[in-house]
Protein backbone atom coordinates (compact mmCIF):
# COMPACT_ATOMS: atom_id res chain seq x y z
CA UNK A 1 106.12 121.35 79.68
CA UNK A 2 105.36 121.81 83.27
CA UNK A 3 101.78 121.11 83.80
CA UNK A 4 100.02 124.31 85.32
CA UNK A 5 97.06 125.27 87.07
CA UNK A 6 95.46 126.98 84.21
CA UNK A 7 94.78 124.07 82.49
CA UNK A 8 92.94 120.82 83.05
CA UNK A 9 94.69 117.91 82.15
CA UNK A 10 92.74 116.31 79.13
CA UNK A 11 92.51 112.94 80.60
CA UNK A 12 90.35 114.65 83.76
CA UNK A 13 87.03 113.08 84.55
CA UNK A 14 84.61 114.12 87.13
CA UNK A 15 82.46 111.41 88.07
CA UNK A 16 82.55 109.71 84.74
CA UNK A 17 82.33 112.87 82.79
CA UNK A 18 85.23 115.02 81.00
CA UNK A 19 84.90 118.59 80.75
CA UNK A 20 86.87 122.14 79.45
CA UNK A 21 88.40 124.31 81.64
CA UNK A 22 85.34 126.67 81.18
CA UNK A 23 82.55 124.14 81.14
CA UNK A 24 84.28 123.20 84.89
CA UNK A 25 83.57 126.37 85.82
CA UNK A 26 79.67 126.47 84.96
CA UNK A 27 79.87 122.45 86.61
CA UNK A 28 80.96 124.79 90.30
CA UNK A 29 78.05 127.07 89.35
CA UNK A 30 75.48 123.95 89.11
CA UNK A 31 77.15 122.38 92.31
CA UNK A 32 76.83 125.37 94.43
CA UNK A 33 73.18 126.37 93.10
CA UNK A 34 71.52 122.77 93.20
CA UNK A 35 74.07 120.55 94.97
CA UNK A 36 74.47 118.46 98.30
CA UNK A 37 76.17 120.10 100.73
CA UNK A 38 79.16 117.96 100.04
CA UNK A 39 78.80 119.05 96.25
CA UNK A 40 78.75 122.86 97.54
CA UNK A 41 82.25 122.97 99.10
CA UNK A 42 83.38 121.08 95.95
CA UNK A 43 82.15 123.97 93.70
CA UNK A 44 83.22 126.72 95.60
CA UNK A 45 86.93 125.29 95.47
CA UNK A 46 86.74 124.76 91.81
CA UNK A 47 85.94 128.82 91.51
CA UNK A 48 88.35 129.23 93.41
CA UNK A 49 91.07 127.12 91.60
CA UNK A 50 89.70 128.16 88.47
CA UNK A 51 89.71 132.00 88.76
CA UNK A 52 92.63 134.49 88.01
CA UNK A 53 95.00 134.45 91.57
CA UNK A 54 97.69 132.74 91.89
CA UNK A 55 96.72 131.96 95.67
CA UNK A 56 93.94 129.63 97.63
CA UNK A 57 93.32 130.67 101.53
CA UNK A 58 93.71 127.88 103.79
CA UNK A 59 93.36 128.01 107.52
CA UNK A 60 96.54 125.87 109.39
CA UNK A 61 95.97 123.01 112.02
CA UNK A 62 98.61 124.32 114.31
CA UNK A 63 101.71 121.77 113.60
CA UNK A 64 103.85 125.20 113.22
CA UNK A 65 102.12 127.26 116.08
CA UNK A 66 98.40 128.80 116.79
CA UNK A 67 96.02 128.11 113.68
CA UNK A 68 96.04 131.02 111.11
CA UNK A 69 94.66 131.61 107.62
CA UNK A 70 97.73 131.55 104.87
CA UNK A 71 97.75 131.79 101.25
CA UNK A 72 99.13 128.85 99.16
CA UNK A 73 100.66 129.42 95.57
CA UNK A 74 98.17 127.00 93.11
CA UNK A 75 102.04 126.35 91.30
CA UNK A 76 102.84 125.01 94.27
CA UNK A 77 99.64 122.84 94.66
CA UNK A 78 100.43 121.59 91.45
CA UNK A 79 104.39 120.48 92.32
CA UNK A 80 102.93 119.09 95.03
CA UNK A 81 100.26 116.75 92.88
CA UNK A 82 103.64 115.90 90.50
CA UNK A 83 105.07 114.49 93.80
CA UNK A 84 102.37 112.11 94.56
CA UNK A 85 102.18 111.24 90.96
CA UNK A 86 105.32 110.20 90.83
CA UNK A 87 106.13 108.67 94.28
CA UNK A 88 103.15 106.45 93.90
CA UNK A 89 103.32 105.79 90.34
CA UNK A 90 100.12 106.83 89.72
CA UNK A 91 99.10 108.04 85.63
CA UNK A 92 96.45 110.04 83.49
CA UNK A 93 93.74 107.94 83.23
CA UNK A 94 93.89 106.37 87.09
CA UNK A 95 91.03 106.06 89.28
CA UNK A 96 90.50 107.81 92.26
CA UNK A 97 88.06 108.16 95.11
CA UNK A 98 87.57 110.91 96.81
CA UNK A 99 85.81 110.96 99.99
CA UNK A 100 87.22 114.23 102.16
CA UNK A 101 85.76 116.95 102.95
CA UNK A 102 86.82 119.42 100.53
CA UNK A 103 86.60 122.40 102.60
CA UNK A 104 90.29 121.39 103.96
CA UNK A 105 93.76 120.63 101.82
CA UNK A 106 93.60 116.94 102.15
CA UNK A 107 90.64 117.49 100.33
CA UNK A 108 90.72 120.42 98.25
CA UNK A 109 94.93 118.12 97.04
CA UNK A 110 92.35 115.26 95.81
CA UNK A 111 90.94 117.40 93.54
CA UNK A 112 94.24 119.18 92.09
CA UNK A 113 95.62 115.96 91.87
CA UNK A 114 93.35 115.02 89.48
CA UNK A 115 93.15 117.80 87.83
CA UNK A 116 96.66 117.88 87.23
CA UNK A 117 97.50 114.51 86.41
CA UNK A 118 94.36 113.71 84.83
CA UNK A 119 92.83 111.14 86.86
CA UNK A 120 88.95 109.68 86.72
CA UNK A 121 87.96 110.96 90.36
CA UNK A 122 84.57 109.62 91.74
CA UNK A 123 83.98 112.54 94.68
CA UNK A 124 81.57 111.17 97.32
CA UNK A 125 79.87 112.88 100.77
CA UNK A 126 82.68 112.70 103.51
CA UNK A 127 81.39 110.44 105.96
CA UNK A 128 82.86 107.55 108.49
CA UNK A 129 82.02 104.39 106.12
CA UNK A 130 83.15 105.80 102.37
CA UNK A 131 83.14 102.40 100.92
CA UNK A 132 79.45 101.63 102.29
CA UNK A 133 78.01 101.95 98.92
CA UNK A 134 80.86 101.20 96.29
CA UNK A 135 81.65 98.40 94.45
CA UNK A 136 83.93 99.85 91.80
CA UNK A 137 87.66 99.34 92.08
CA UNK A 138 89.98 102.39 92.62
CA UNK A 139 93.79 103.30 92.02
CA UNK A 140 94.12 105.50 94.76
CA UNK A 141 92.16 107.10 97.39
CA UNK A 142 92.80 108.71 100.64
CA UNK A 143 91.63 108.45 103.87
CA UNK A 144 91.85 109.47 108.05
CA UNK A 145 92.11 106.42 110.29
CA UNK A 146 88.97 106.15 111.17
CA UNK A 147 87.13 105.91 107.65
CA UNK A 148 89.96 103.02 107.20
CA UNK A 149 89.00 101.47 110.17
CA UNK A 150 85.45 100.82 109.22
CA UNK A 151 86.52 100.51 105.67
CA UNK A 152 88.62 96.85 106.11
CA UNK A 153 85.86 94.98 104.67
CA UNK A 154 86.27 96.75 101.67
CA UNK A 155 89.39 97.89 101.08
CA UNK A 156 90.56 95.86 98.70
CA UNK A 157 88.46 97.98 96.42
CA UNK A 158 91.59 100.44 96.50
CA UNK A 159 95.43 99.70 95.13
CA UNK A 160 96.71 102.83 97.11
CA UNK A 161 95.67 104.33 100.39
CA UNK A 162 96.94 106.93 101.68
CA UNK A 163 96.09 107.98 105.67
CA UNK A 164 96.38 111.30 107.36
CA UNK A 165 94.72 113.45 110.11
CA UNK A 166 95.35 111.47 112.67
CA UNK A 167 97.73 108.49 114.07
CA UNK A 168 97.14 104.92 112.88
CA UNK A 169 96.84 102.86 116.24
CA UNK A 170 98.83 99.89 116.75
CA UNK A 171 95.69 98.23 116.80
CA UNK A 172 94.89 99.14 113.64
CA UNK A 173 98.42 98.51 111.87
CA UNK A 174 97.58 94.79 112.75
CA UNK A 175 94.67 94.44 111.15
CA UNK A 176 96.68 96.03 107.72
CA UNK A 177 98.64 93.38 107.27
CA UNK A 178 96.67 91.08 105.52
CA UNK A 179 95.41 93.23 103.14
CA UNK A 180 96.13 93.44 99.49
CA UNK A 181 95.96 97.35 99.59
CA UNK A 182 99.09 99.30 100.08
CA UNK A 183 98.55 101.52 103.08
CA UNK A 184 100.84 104.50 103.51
CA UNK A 185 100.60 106.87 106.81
CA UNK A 186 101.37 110.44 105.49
CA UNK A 187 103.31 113.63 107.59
CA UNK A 188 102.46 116.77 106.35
CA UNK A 189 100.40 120.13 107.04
CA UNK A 190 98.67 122.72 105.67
CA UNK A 191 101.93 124.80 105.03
CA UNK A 192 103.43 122.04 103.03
CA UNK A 193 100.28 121.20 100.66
CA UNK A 194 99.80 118.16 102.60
CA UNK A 195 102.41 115.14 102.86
CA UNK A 196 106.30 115.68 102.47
CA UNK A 197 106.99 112.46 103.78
CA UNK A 198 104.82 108.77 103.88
CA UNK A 199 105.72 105.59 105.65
CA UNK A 200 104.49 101.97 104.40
CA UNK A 201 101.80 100.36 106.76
CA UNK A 202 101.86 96.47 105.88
CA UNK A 203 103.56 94.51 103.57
CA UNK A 204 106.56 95.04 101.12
CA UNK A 205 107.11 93.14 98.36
CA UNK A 206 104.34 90.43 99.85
CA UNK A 207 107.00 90.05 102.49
CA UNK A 208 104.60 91.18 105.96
CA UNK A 209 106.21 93.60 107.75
CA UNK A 210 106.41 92.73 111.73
CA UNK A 211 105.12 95.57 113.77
CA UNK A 212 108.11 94.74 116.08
CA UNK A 213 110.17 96.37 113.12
CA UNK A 214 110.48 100.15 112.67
CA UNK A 215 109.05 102.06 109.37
CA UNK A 216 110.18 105.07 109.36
CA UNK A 217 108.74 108.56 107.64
CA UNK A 218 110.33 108.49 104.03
CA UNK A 219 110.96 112.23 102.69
CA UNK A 220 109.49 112.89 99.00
CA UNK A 221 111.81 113.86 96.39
CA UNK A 222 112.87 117.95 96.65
CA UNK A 223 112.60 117.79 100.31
CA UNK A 224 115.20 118.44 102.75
CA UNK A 225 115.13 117.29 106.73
CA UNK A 226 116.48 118.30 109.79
CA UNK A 227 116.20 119.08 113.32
CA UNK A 228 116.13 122.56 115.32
CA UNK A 229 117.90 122.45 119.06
CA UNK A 230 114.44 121.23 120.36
CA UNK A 231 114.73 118.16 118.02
CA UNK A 232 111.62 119.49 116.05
CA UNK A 233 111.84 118.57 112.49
CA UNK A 234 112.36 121.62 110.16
CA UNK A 235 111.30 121.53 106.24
CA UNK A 236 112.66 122.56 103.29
CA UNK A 237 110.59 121.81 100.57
CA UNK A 238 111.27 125.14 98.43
CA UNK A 239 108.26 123.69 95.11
CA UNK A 240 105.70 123.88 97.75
CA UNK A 241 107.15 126.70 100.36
CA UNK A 242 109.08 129.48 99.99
CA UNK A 243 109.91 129.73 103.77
CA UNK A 244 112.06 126.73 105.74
CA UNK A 245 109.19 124.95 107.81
CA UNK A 246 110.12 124.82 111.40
CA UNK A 247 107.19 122.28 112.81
CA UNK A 248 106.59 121.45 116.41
CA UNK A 249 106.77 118.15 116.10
CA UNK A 250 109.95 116.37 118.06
CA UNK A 251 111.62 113.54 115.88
CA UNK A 252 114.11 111.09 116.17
CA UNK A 253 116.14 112.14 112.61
CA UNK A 254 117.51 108.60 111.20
CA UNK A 255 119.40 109.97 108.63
CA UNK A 256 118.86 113.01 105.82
CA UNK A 257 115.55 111.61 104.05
CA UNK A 258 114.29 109.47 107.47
CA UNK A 259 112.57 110.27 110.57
CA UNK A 260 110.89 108.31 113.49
CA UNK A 261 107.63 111.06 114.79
CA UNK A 262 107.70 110.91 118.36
CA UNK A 263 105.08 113.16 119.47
CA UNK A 264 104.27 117.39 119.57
CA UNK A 265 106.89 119.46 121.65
CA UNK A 266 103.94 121.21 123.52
CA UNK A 267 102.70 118.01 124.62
CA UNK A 268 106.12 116.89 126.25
CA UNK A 269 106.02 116.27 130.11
CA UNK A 270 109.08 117.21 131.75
CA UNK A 271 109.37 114.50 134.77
CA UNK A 272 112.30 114.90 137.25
CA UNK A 273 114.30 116.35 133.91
CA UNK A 274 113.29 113.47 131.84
CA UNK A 275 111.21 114.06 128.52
CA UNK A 276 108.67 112.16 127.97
CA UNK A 277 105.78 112.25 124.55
CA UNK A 278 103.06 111.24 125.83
CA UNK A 279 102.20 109.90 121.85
CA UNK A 280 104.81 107.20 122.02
CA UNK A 281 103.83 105.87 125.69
CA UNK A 282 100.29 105.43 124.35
CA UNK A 283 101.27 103.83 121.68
CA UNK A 284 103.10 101.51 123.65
CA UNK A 285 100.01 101.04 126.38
CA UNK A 286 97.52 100.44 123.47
CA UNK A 287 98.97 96.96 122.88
CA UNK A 288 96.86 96.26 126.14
CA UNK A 289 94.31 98.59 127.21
CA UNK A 290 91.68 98.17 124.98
CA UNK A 291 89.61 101.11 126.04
CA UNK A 292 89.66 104.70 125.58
CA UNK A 293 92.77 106.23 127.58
CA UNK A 294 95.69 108.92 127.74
CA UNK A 295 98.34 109.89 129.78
CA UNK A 296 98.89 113.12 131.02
CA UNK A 297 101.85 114.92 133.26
CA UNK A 298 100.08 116.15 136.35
CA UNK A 299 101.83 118.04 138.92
CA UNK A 300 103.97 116.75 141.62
CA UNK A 301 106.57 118.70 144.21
CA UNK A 302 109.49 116.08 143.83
CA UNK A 303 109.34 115.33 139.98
CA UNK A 304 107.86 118.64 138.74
CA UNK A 305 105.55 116.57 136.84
CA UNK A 306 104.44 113.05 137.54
CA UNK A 307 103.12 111.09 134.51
CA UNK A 308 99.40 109.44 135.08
CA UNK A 309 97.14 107.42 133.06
CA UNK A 310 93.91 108.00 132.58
CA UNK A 311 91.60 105.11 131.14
CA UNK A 312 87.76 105.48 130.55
CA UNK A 313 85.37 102.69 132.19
CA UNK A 314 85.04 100.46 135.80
CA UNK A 315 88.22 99.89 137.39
CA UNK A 316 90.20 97.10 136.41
CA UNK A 317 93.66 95.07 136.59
CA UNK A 318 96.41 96.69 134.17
CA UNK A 319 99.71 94.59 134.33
CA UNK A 320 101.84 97.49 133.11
CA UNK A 321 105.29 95.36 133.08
CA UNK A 322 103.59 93.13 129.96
CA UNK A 323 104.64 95.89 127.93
CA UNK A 324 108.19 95.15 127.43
CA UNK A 325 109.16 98.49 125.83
CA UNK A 326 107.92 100.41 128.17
CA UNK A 327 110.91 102.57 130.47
CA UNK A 328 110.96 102.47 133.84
CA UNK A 329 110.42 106.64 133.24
CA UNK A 330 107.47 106.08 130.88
CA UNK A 331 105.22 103.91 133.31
CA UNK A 332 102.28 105.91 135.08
CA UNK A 333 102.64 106.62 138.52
CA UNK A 334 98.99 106.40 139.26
CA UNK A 335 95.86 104.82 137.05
CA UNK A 336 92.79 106.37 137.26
CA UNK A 337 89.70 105.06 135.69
């Protein structure tokens, strides 16, 4: 039987306690009457999940165009739980922390998940340092970069991580690598209930992965890729969207279930008729500038738009040609500190 959102999976605990679909409910009651703040946004979404539409509201990022509120089919929340069930192996009776804010889907897909497949979730206050206070080992958990990032200490406290909501920085990556914890960048949006593709971040098989190599996004099962004629990745991922997805993010399609992410289309900078993402290059520069920087196209008569870097702090010596994968096309014309 398919599981569905009008039931909770048996198996379902809520910070060490189990409870009936209709005892859940009077749990969102307590939480919004007497809870943290944290607790609050946690009860209201259980209402919501737990009352008679087939719909949440969710307001979009802009990965498809200007942010807007949508409505998301709960049966499709649910297909999308099954997903990261099964593509991380993950079974009633896991652990999982959750440490989002639950006001957004990254969050409010924590709690379905566990709700669905009937997973012991700990749910904590969102904040930069989610491991500060634990000591229990979890399953699965996920995160944005930056709670990772001051997380390393402690992260072997979690089998699975996920990542999303931001890029993970070269920087970053390194430090993954001697981890026990299997890290996983996610690609995915409000529209598609979260991920619809993931990409490993250190080791497989205990073999470490060289950052020299490329990992490429993997698509989840019942998801179809390809590219529009601005080489934007369009989705069709018909259990968790009825419409074809067409993003606004420009990829470099490896075949039908891979893709590299090179950066947004709105951010490109059109130089002398070459395109340029300003993502990749600063990716490529933070292998040596250790500070706060971007790039930016700014405007110039010959090339249209002449590509300059911008790094915060006192002026200083950059030796641009010791990054050896930088092109001729993507080196900044001018540095500005």
């Amino acid at each position: 039987m398919i599981p569905t959102f009008k039931k909770v999976h048996n198996k379902f605990k809520l910070n060490n306690s189990s409870y009936t679909f209709q005892e859940l409910k009077e749990v969102a009651y307590s939480f919004i009457k007497e809870g943290h703040p944290f607790e609050k946004s946690l009860g209201n979404f259980l209402l919501e999940w737990l009352d008679e539409t087939h719909y949440i509201e969710a307001k979009t990022s802009g990965s498809t165009g200007n942010p807007k509120t949508i409505k998301l089919s709960k049966q499709a929340m649910v297909y999308s739980a099954i997903a990261t069930g099964d593509f991380f192996n993950l079974k009633p009776g896991d652990t999982a922390l959750h440490c989002l804010p639950t006001q957004f889907i990254a969050g409010k897909m924590m709690l379905v998940r566990a709700l669905t497949l009937g997973w012991h979730l700990d749910v904590i206050a969102a904040s930069s340092y989610p491991l500060k206070d634990t000591k229990k080992e979890y399953d699965f958990s996920a995160m944005v970069p930056l709670q990772l990032e001051n997380s390393l200490s402690k992260i072997n406290l979690i089998k699975k991580l996920i990542v999303g909501g931001g890029v993970v920085s070269n920087s970053l990556q390194v430090k993954l690598q001697d981890i026990l914890t299997q890290v996983f960048a996610t690609y995915g949006m409000t529209e598609t209930i979260t991920h619809i593709a993931v990409k490993k971040l250190n080791s497989y098989s205990n073999i470490t992965l060289k950052l020299k190599d490329k990992s490429y996004f993997k698509s989840l099962p019942n998801v179809t890729i390809y590219k529009d004629d601005r080489n934007c990745l369009v989705i069709k991922a018909p259990k968790v969207s009825e419409e074809i997805i067409f993003t606004n993010d420009v990829i470099n399609l490896i075949s039908d279930t891979q893709f590299e992410w090179l950066g947004r289309f709105d951010n490109v900078i059109n130089s002398g008729g070459i395109k340029l993402h300003p993502e990749k290059i600063e990716e490529k520069l933070s292998k040596i500038i250790e500070q706060r920087f971007f790039v930016v196209g700014f405007l110039d008569e010959k090339l249209g738009e002449k590509l300059i870097l911008i790094v915060e702090g006192e002026k200083q010596n950059l030796n641009l040609t010791e990054v050896k994968t930088l092109s001729k096309y993507e080196t900044p014309k001018e540095i500005y500190f």
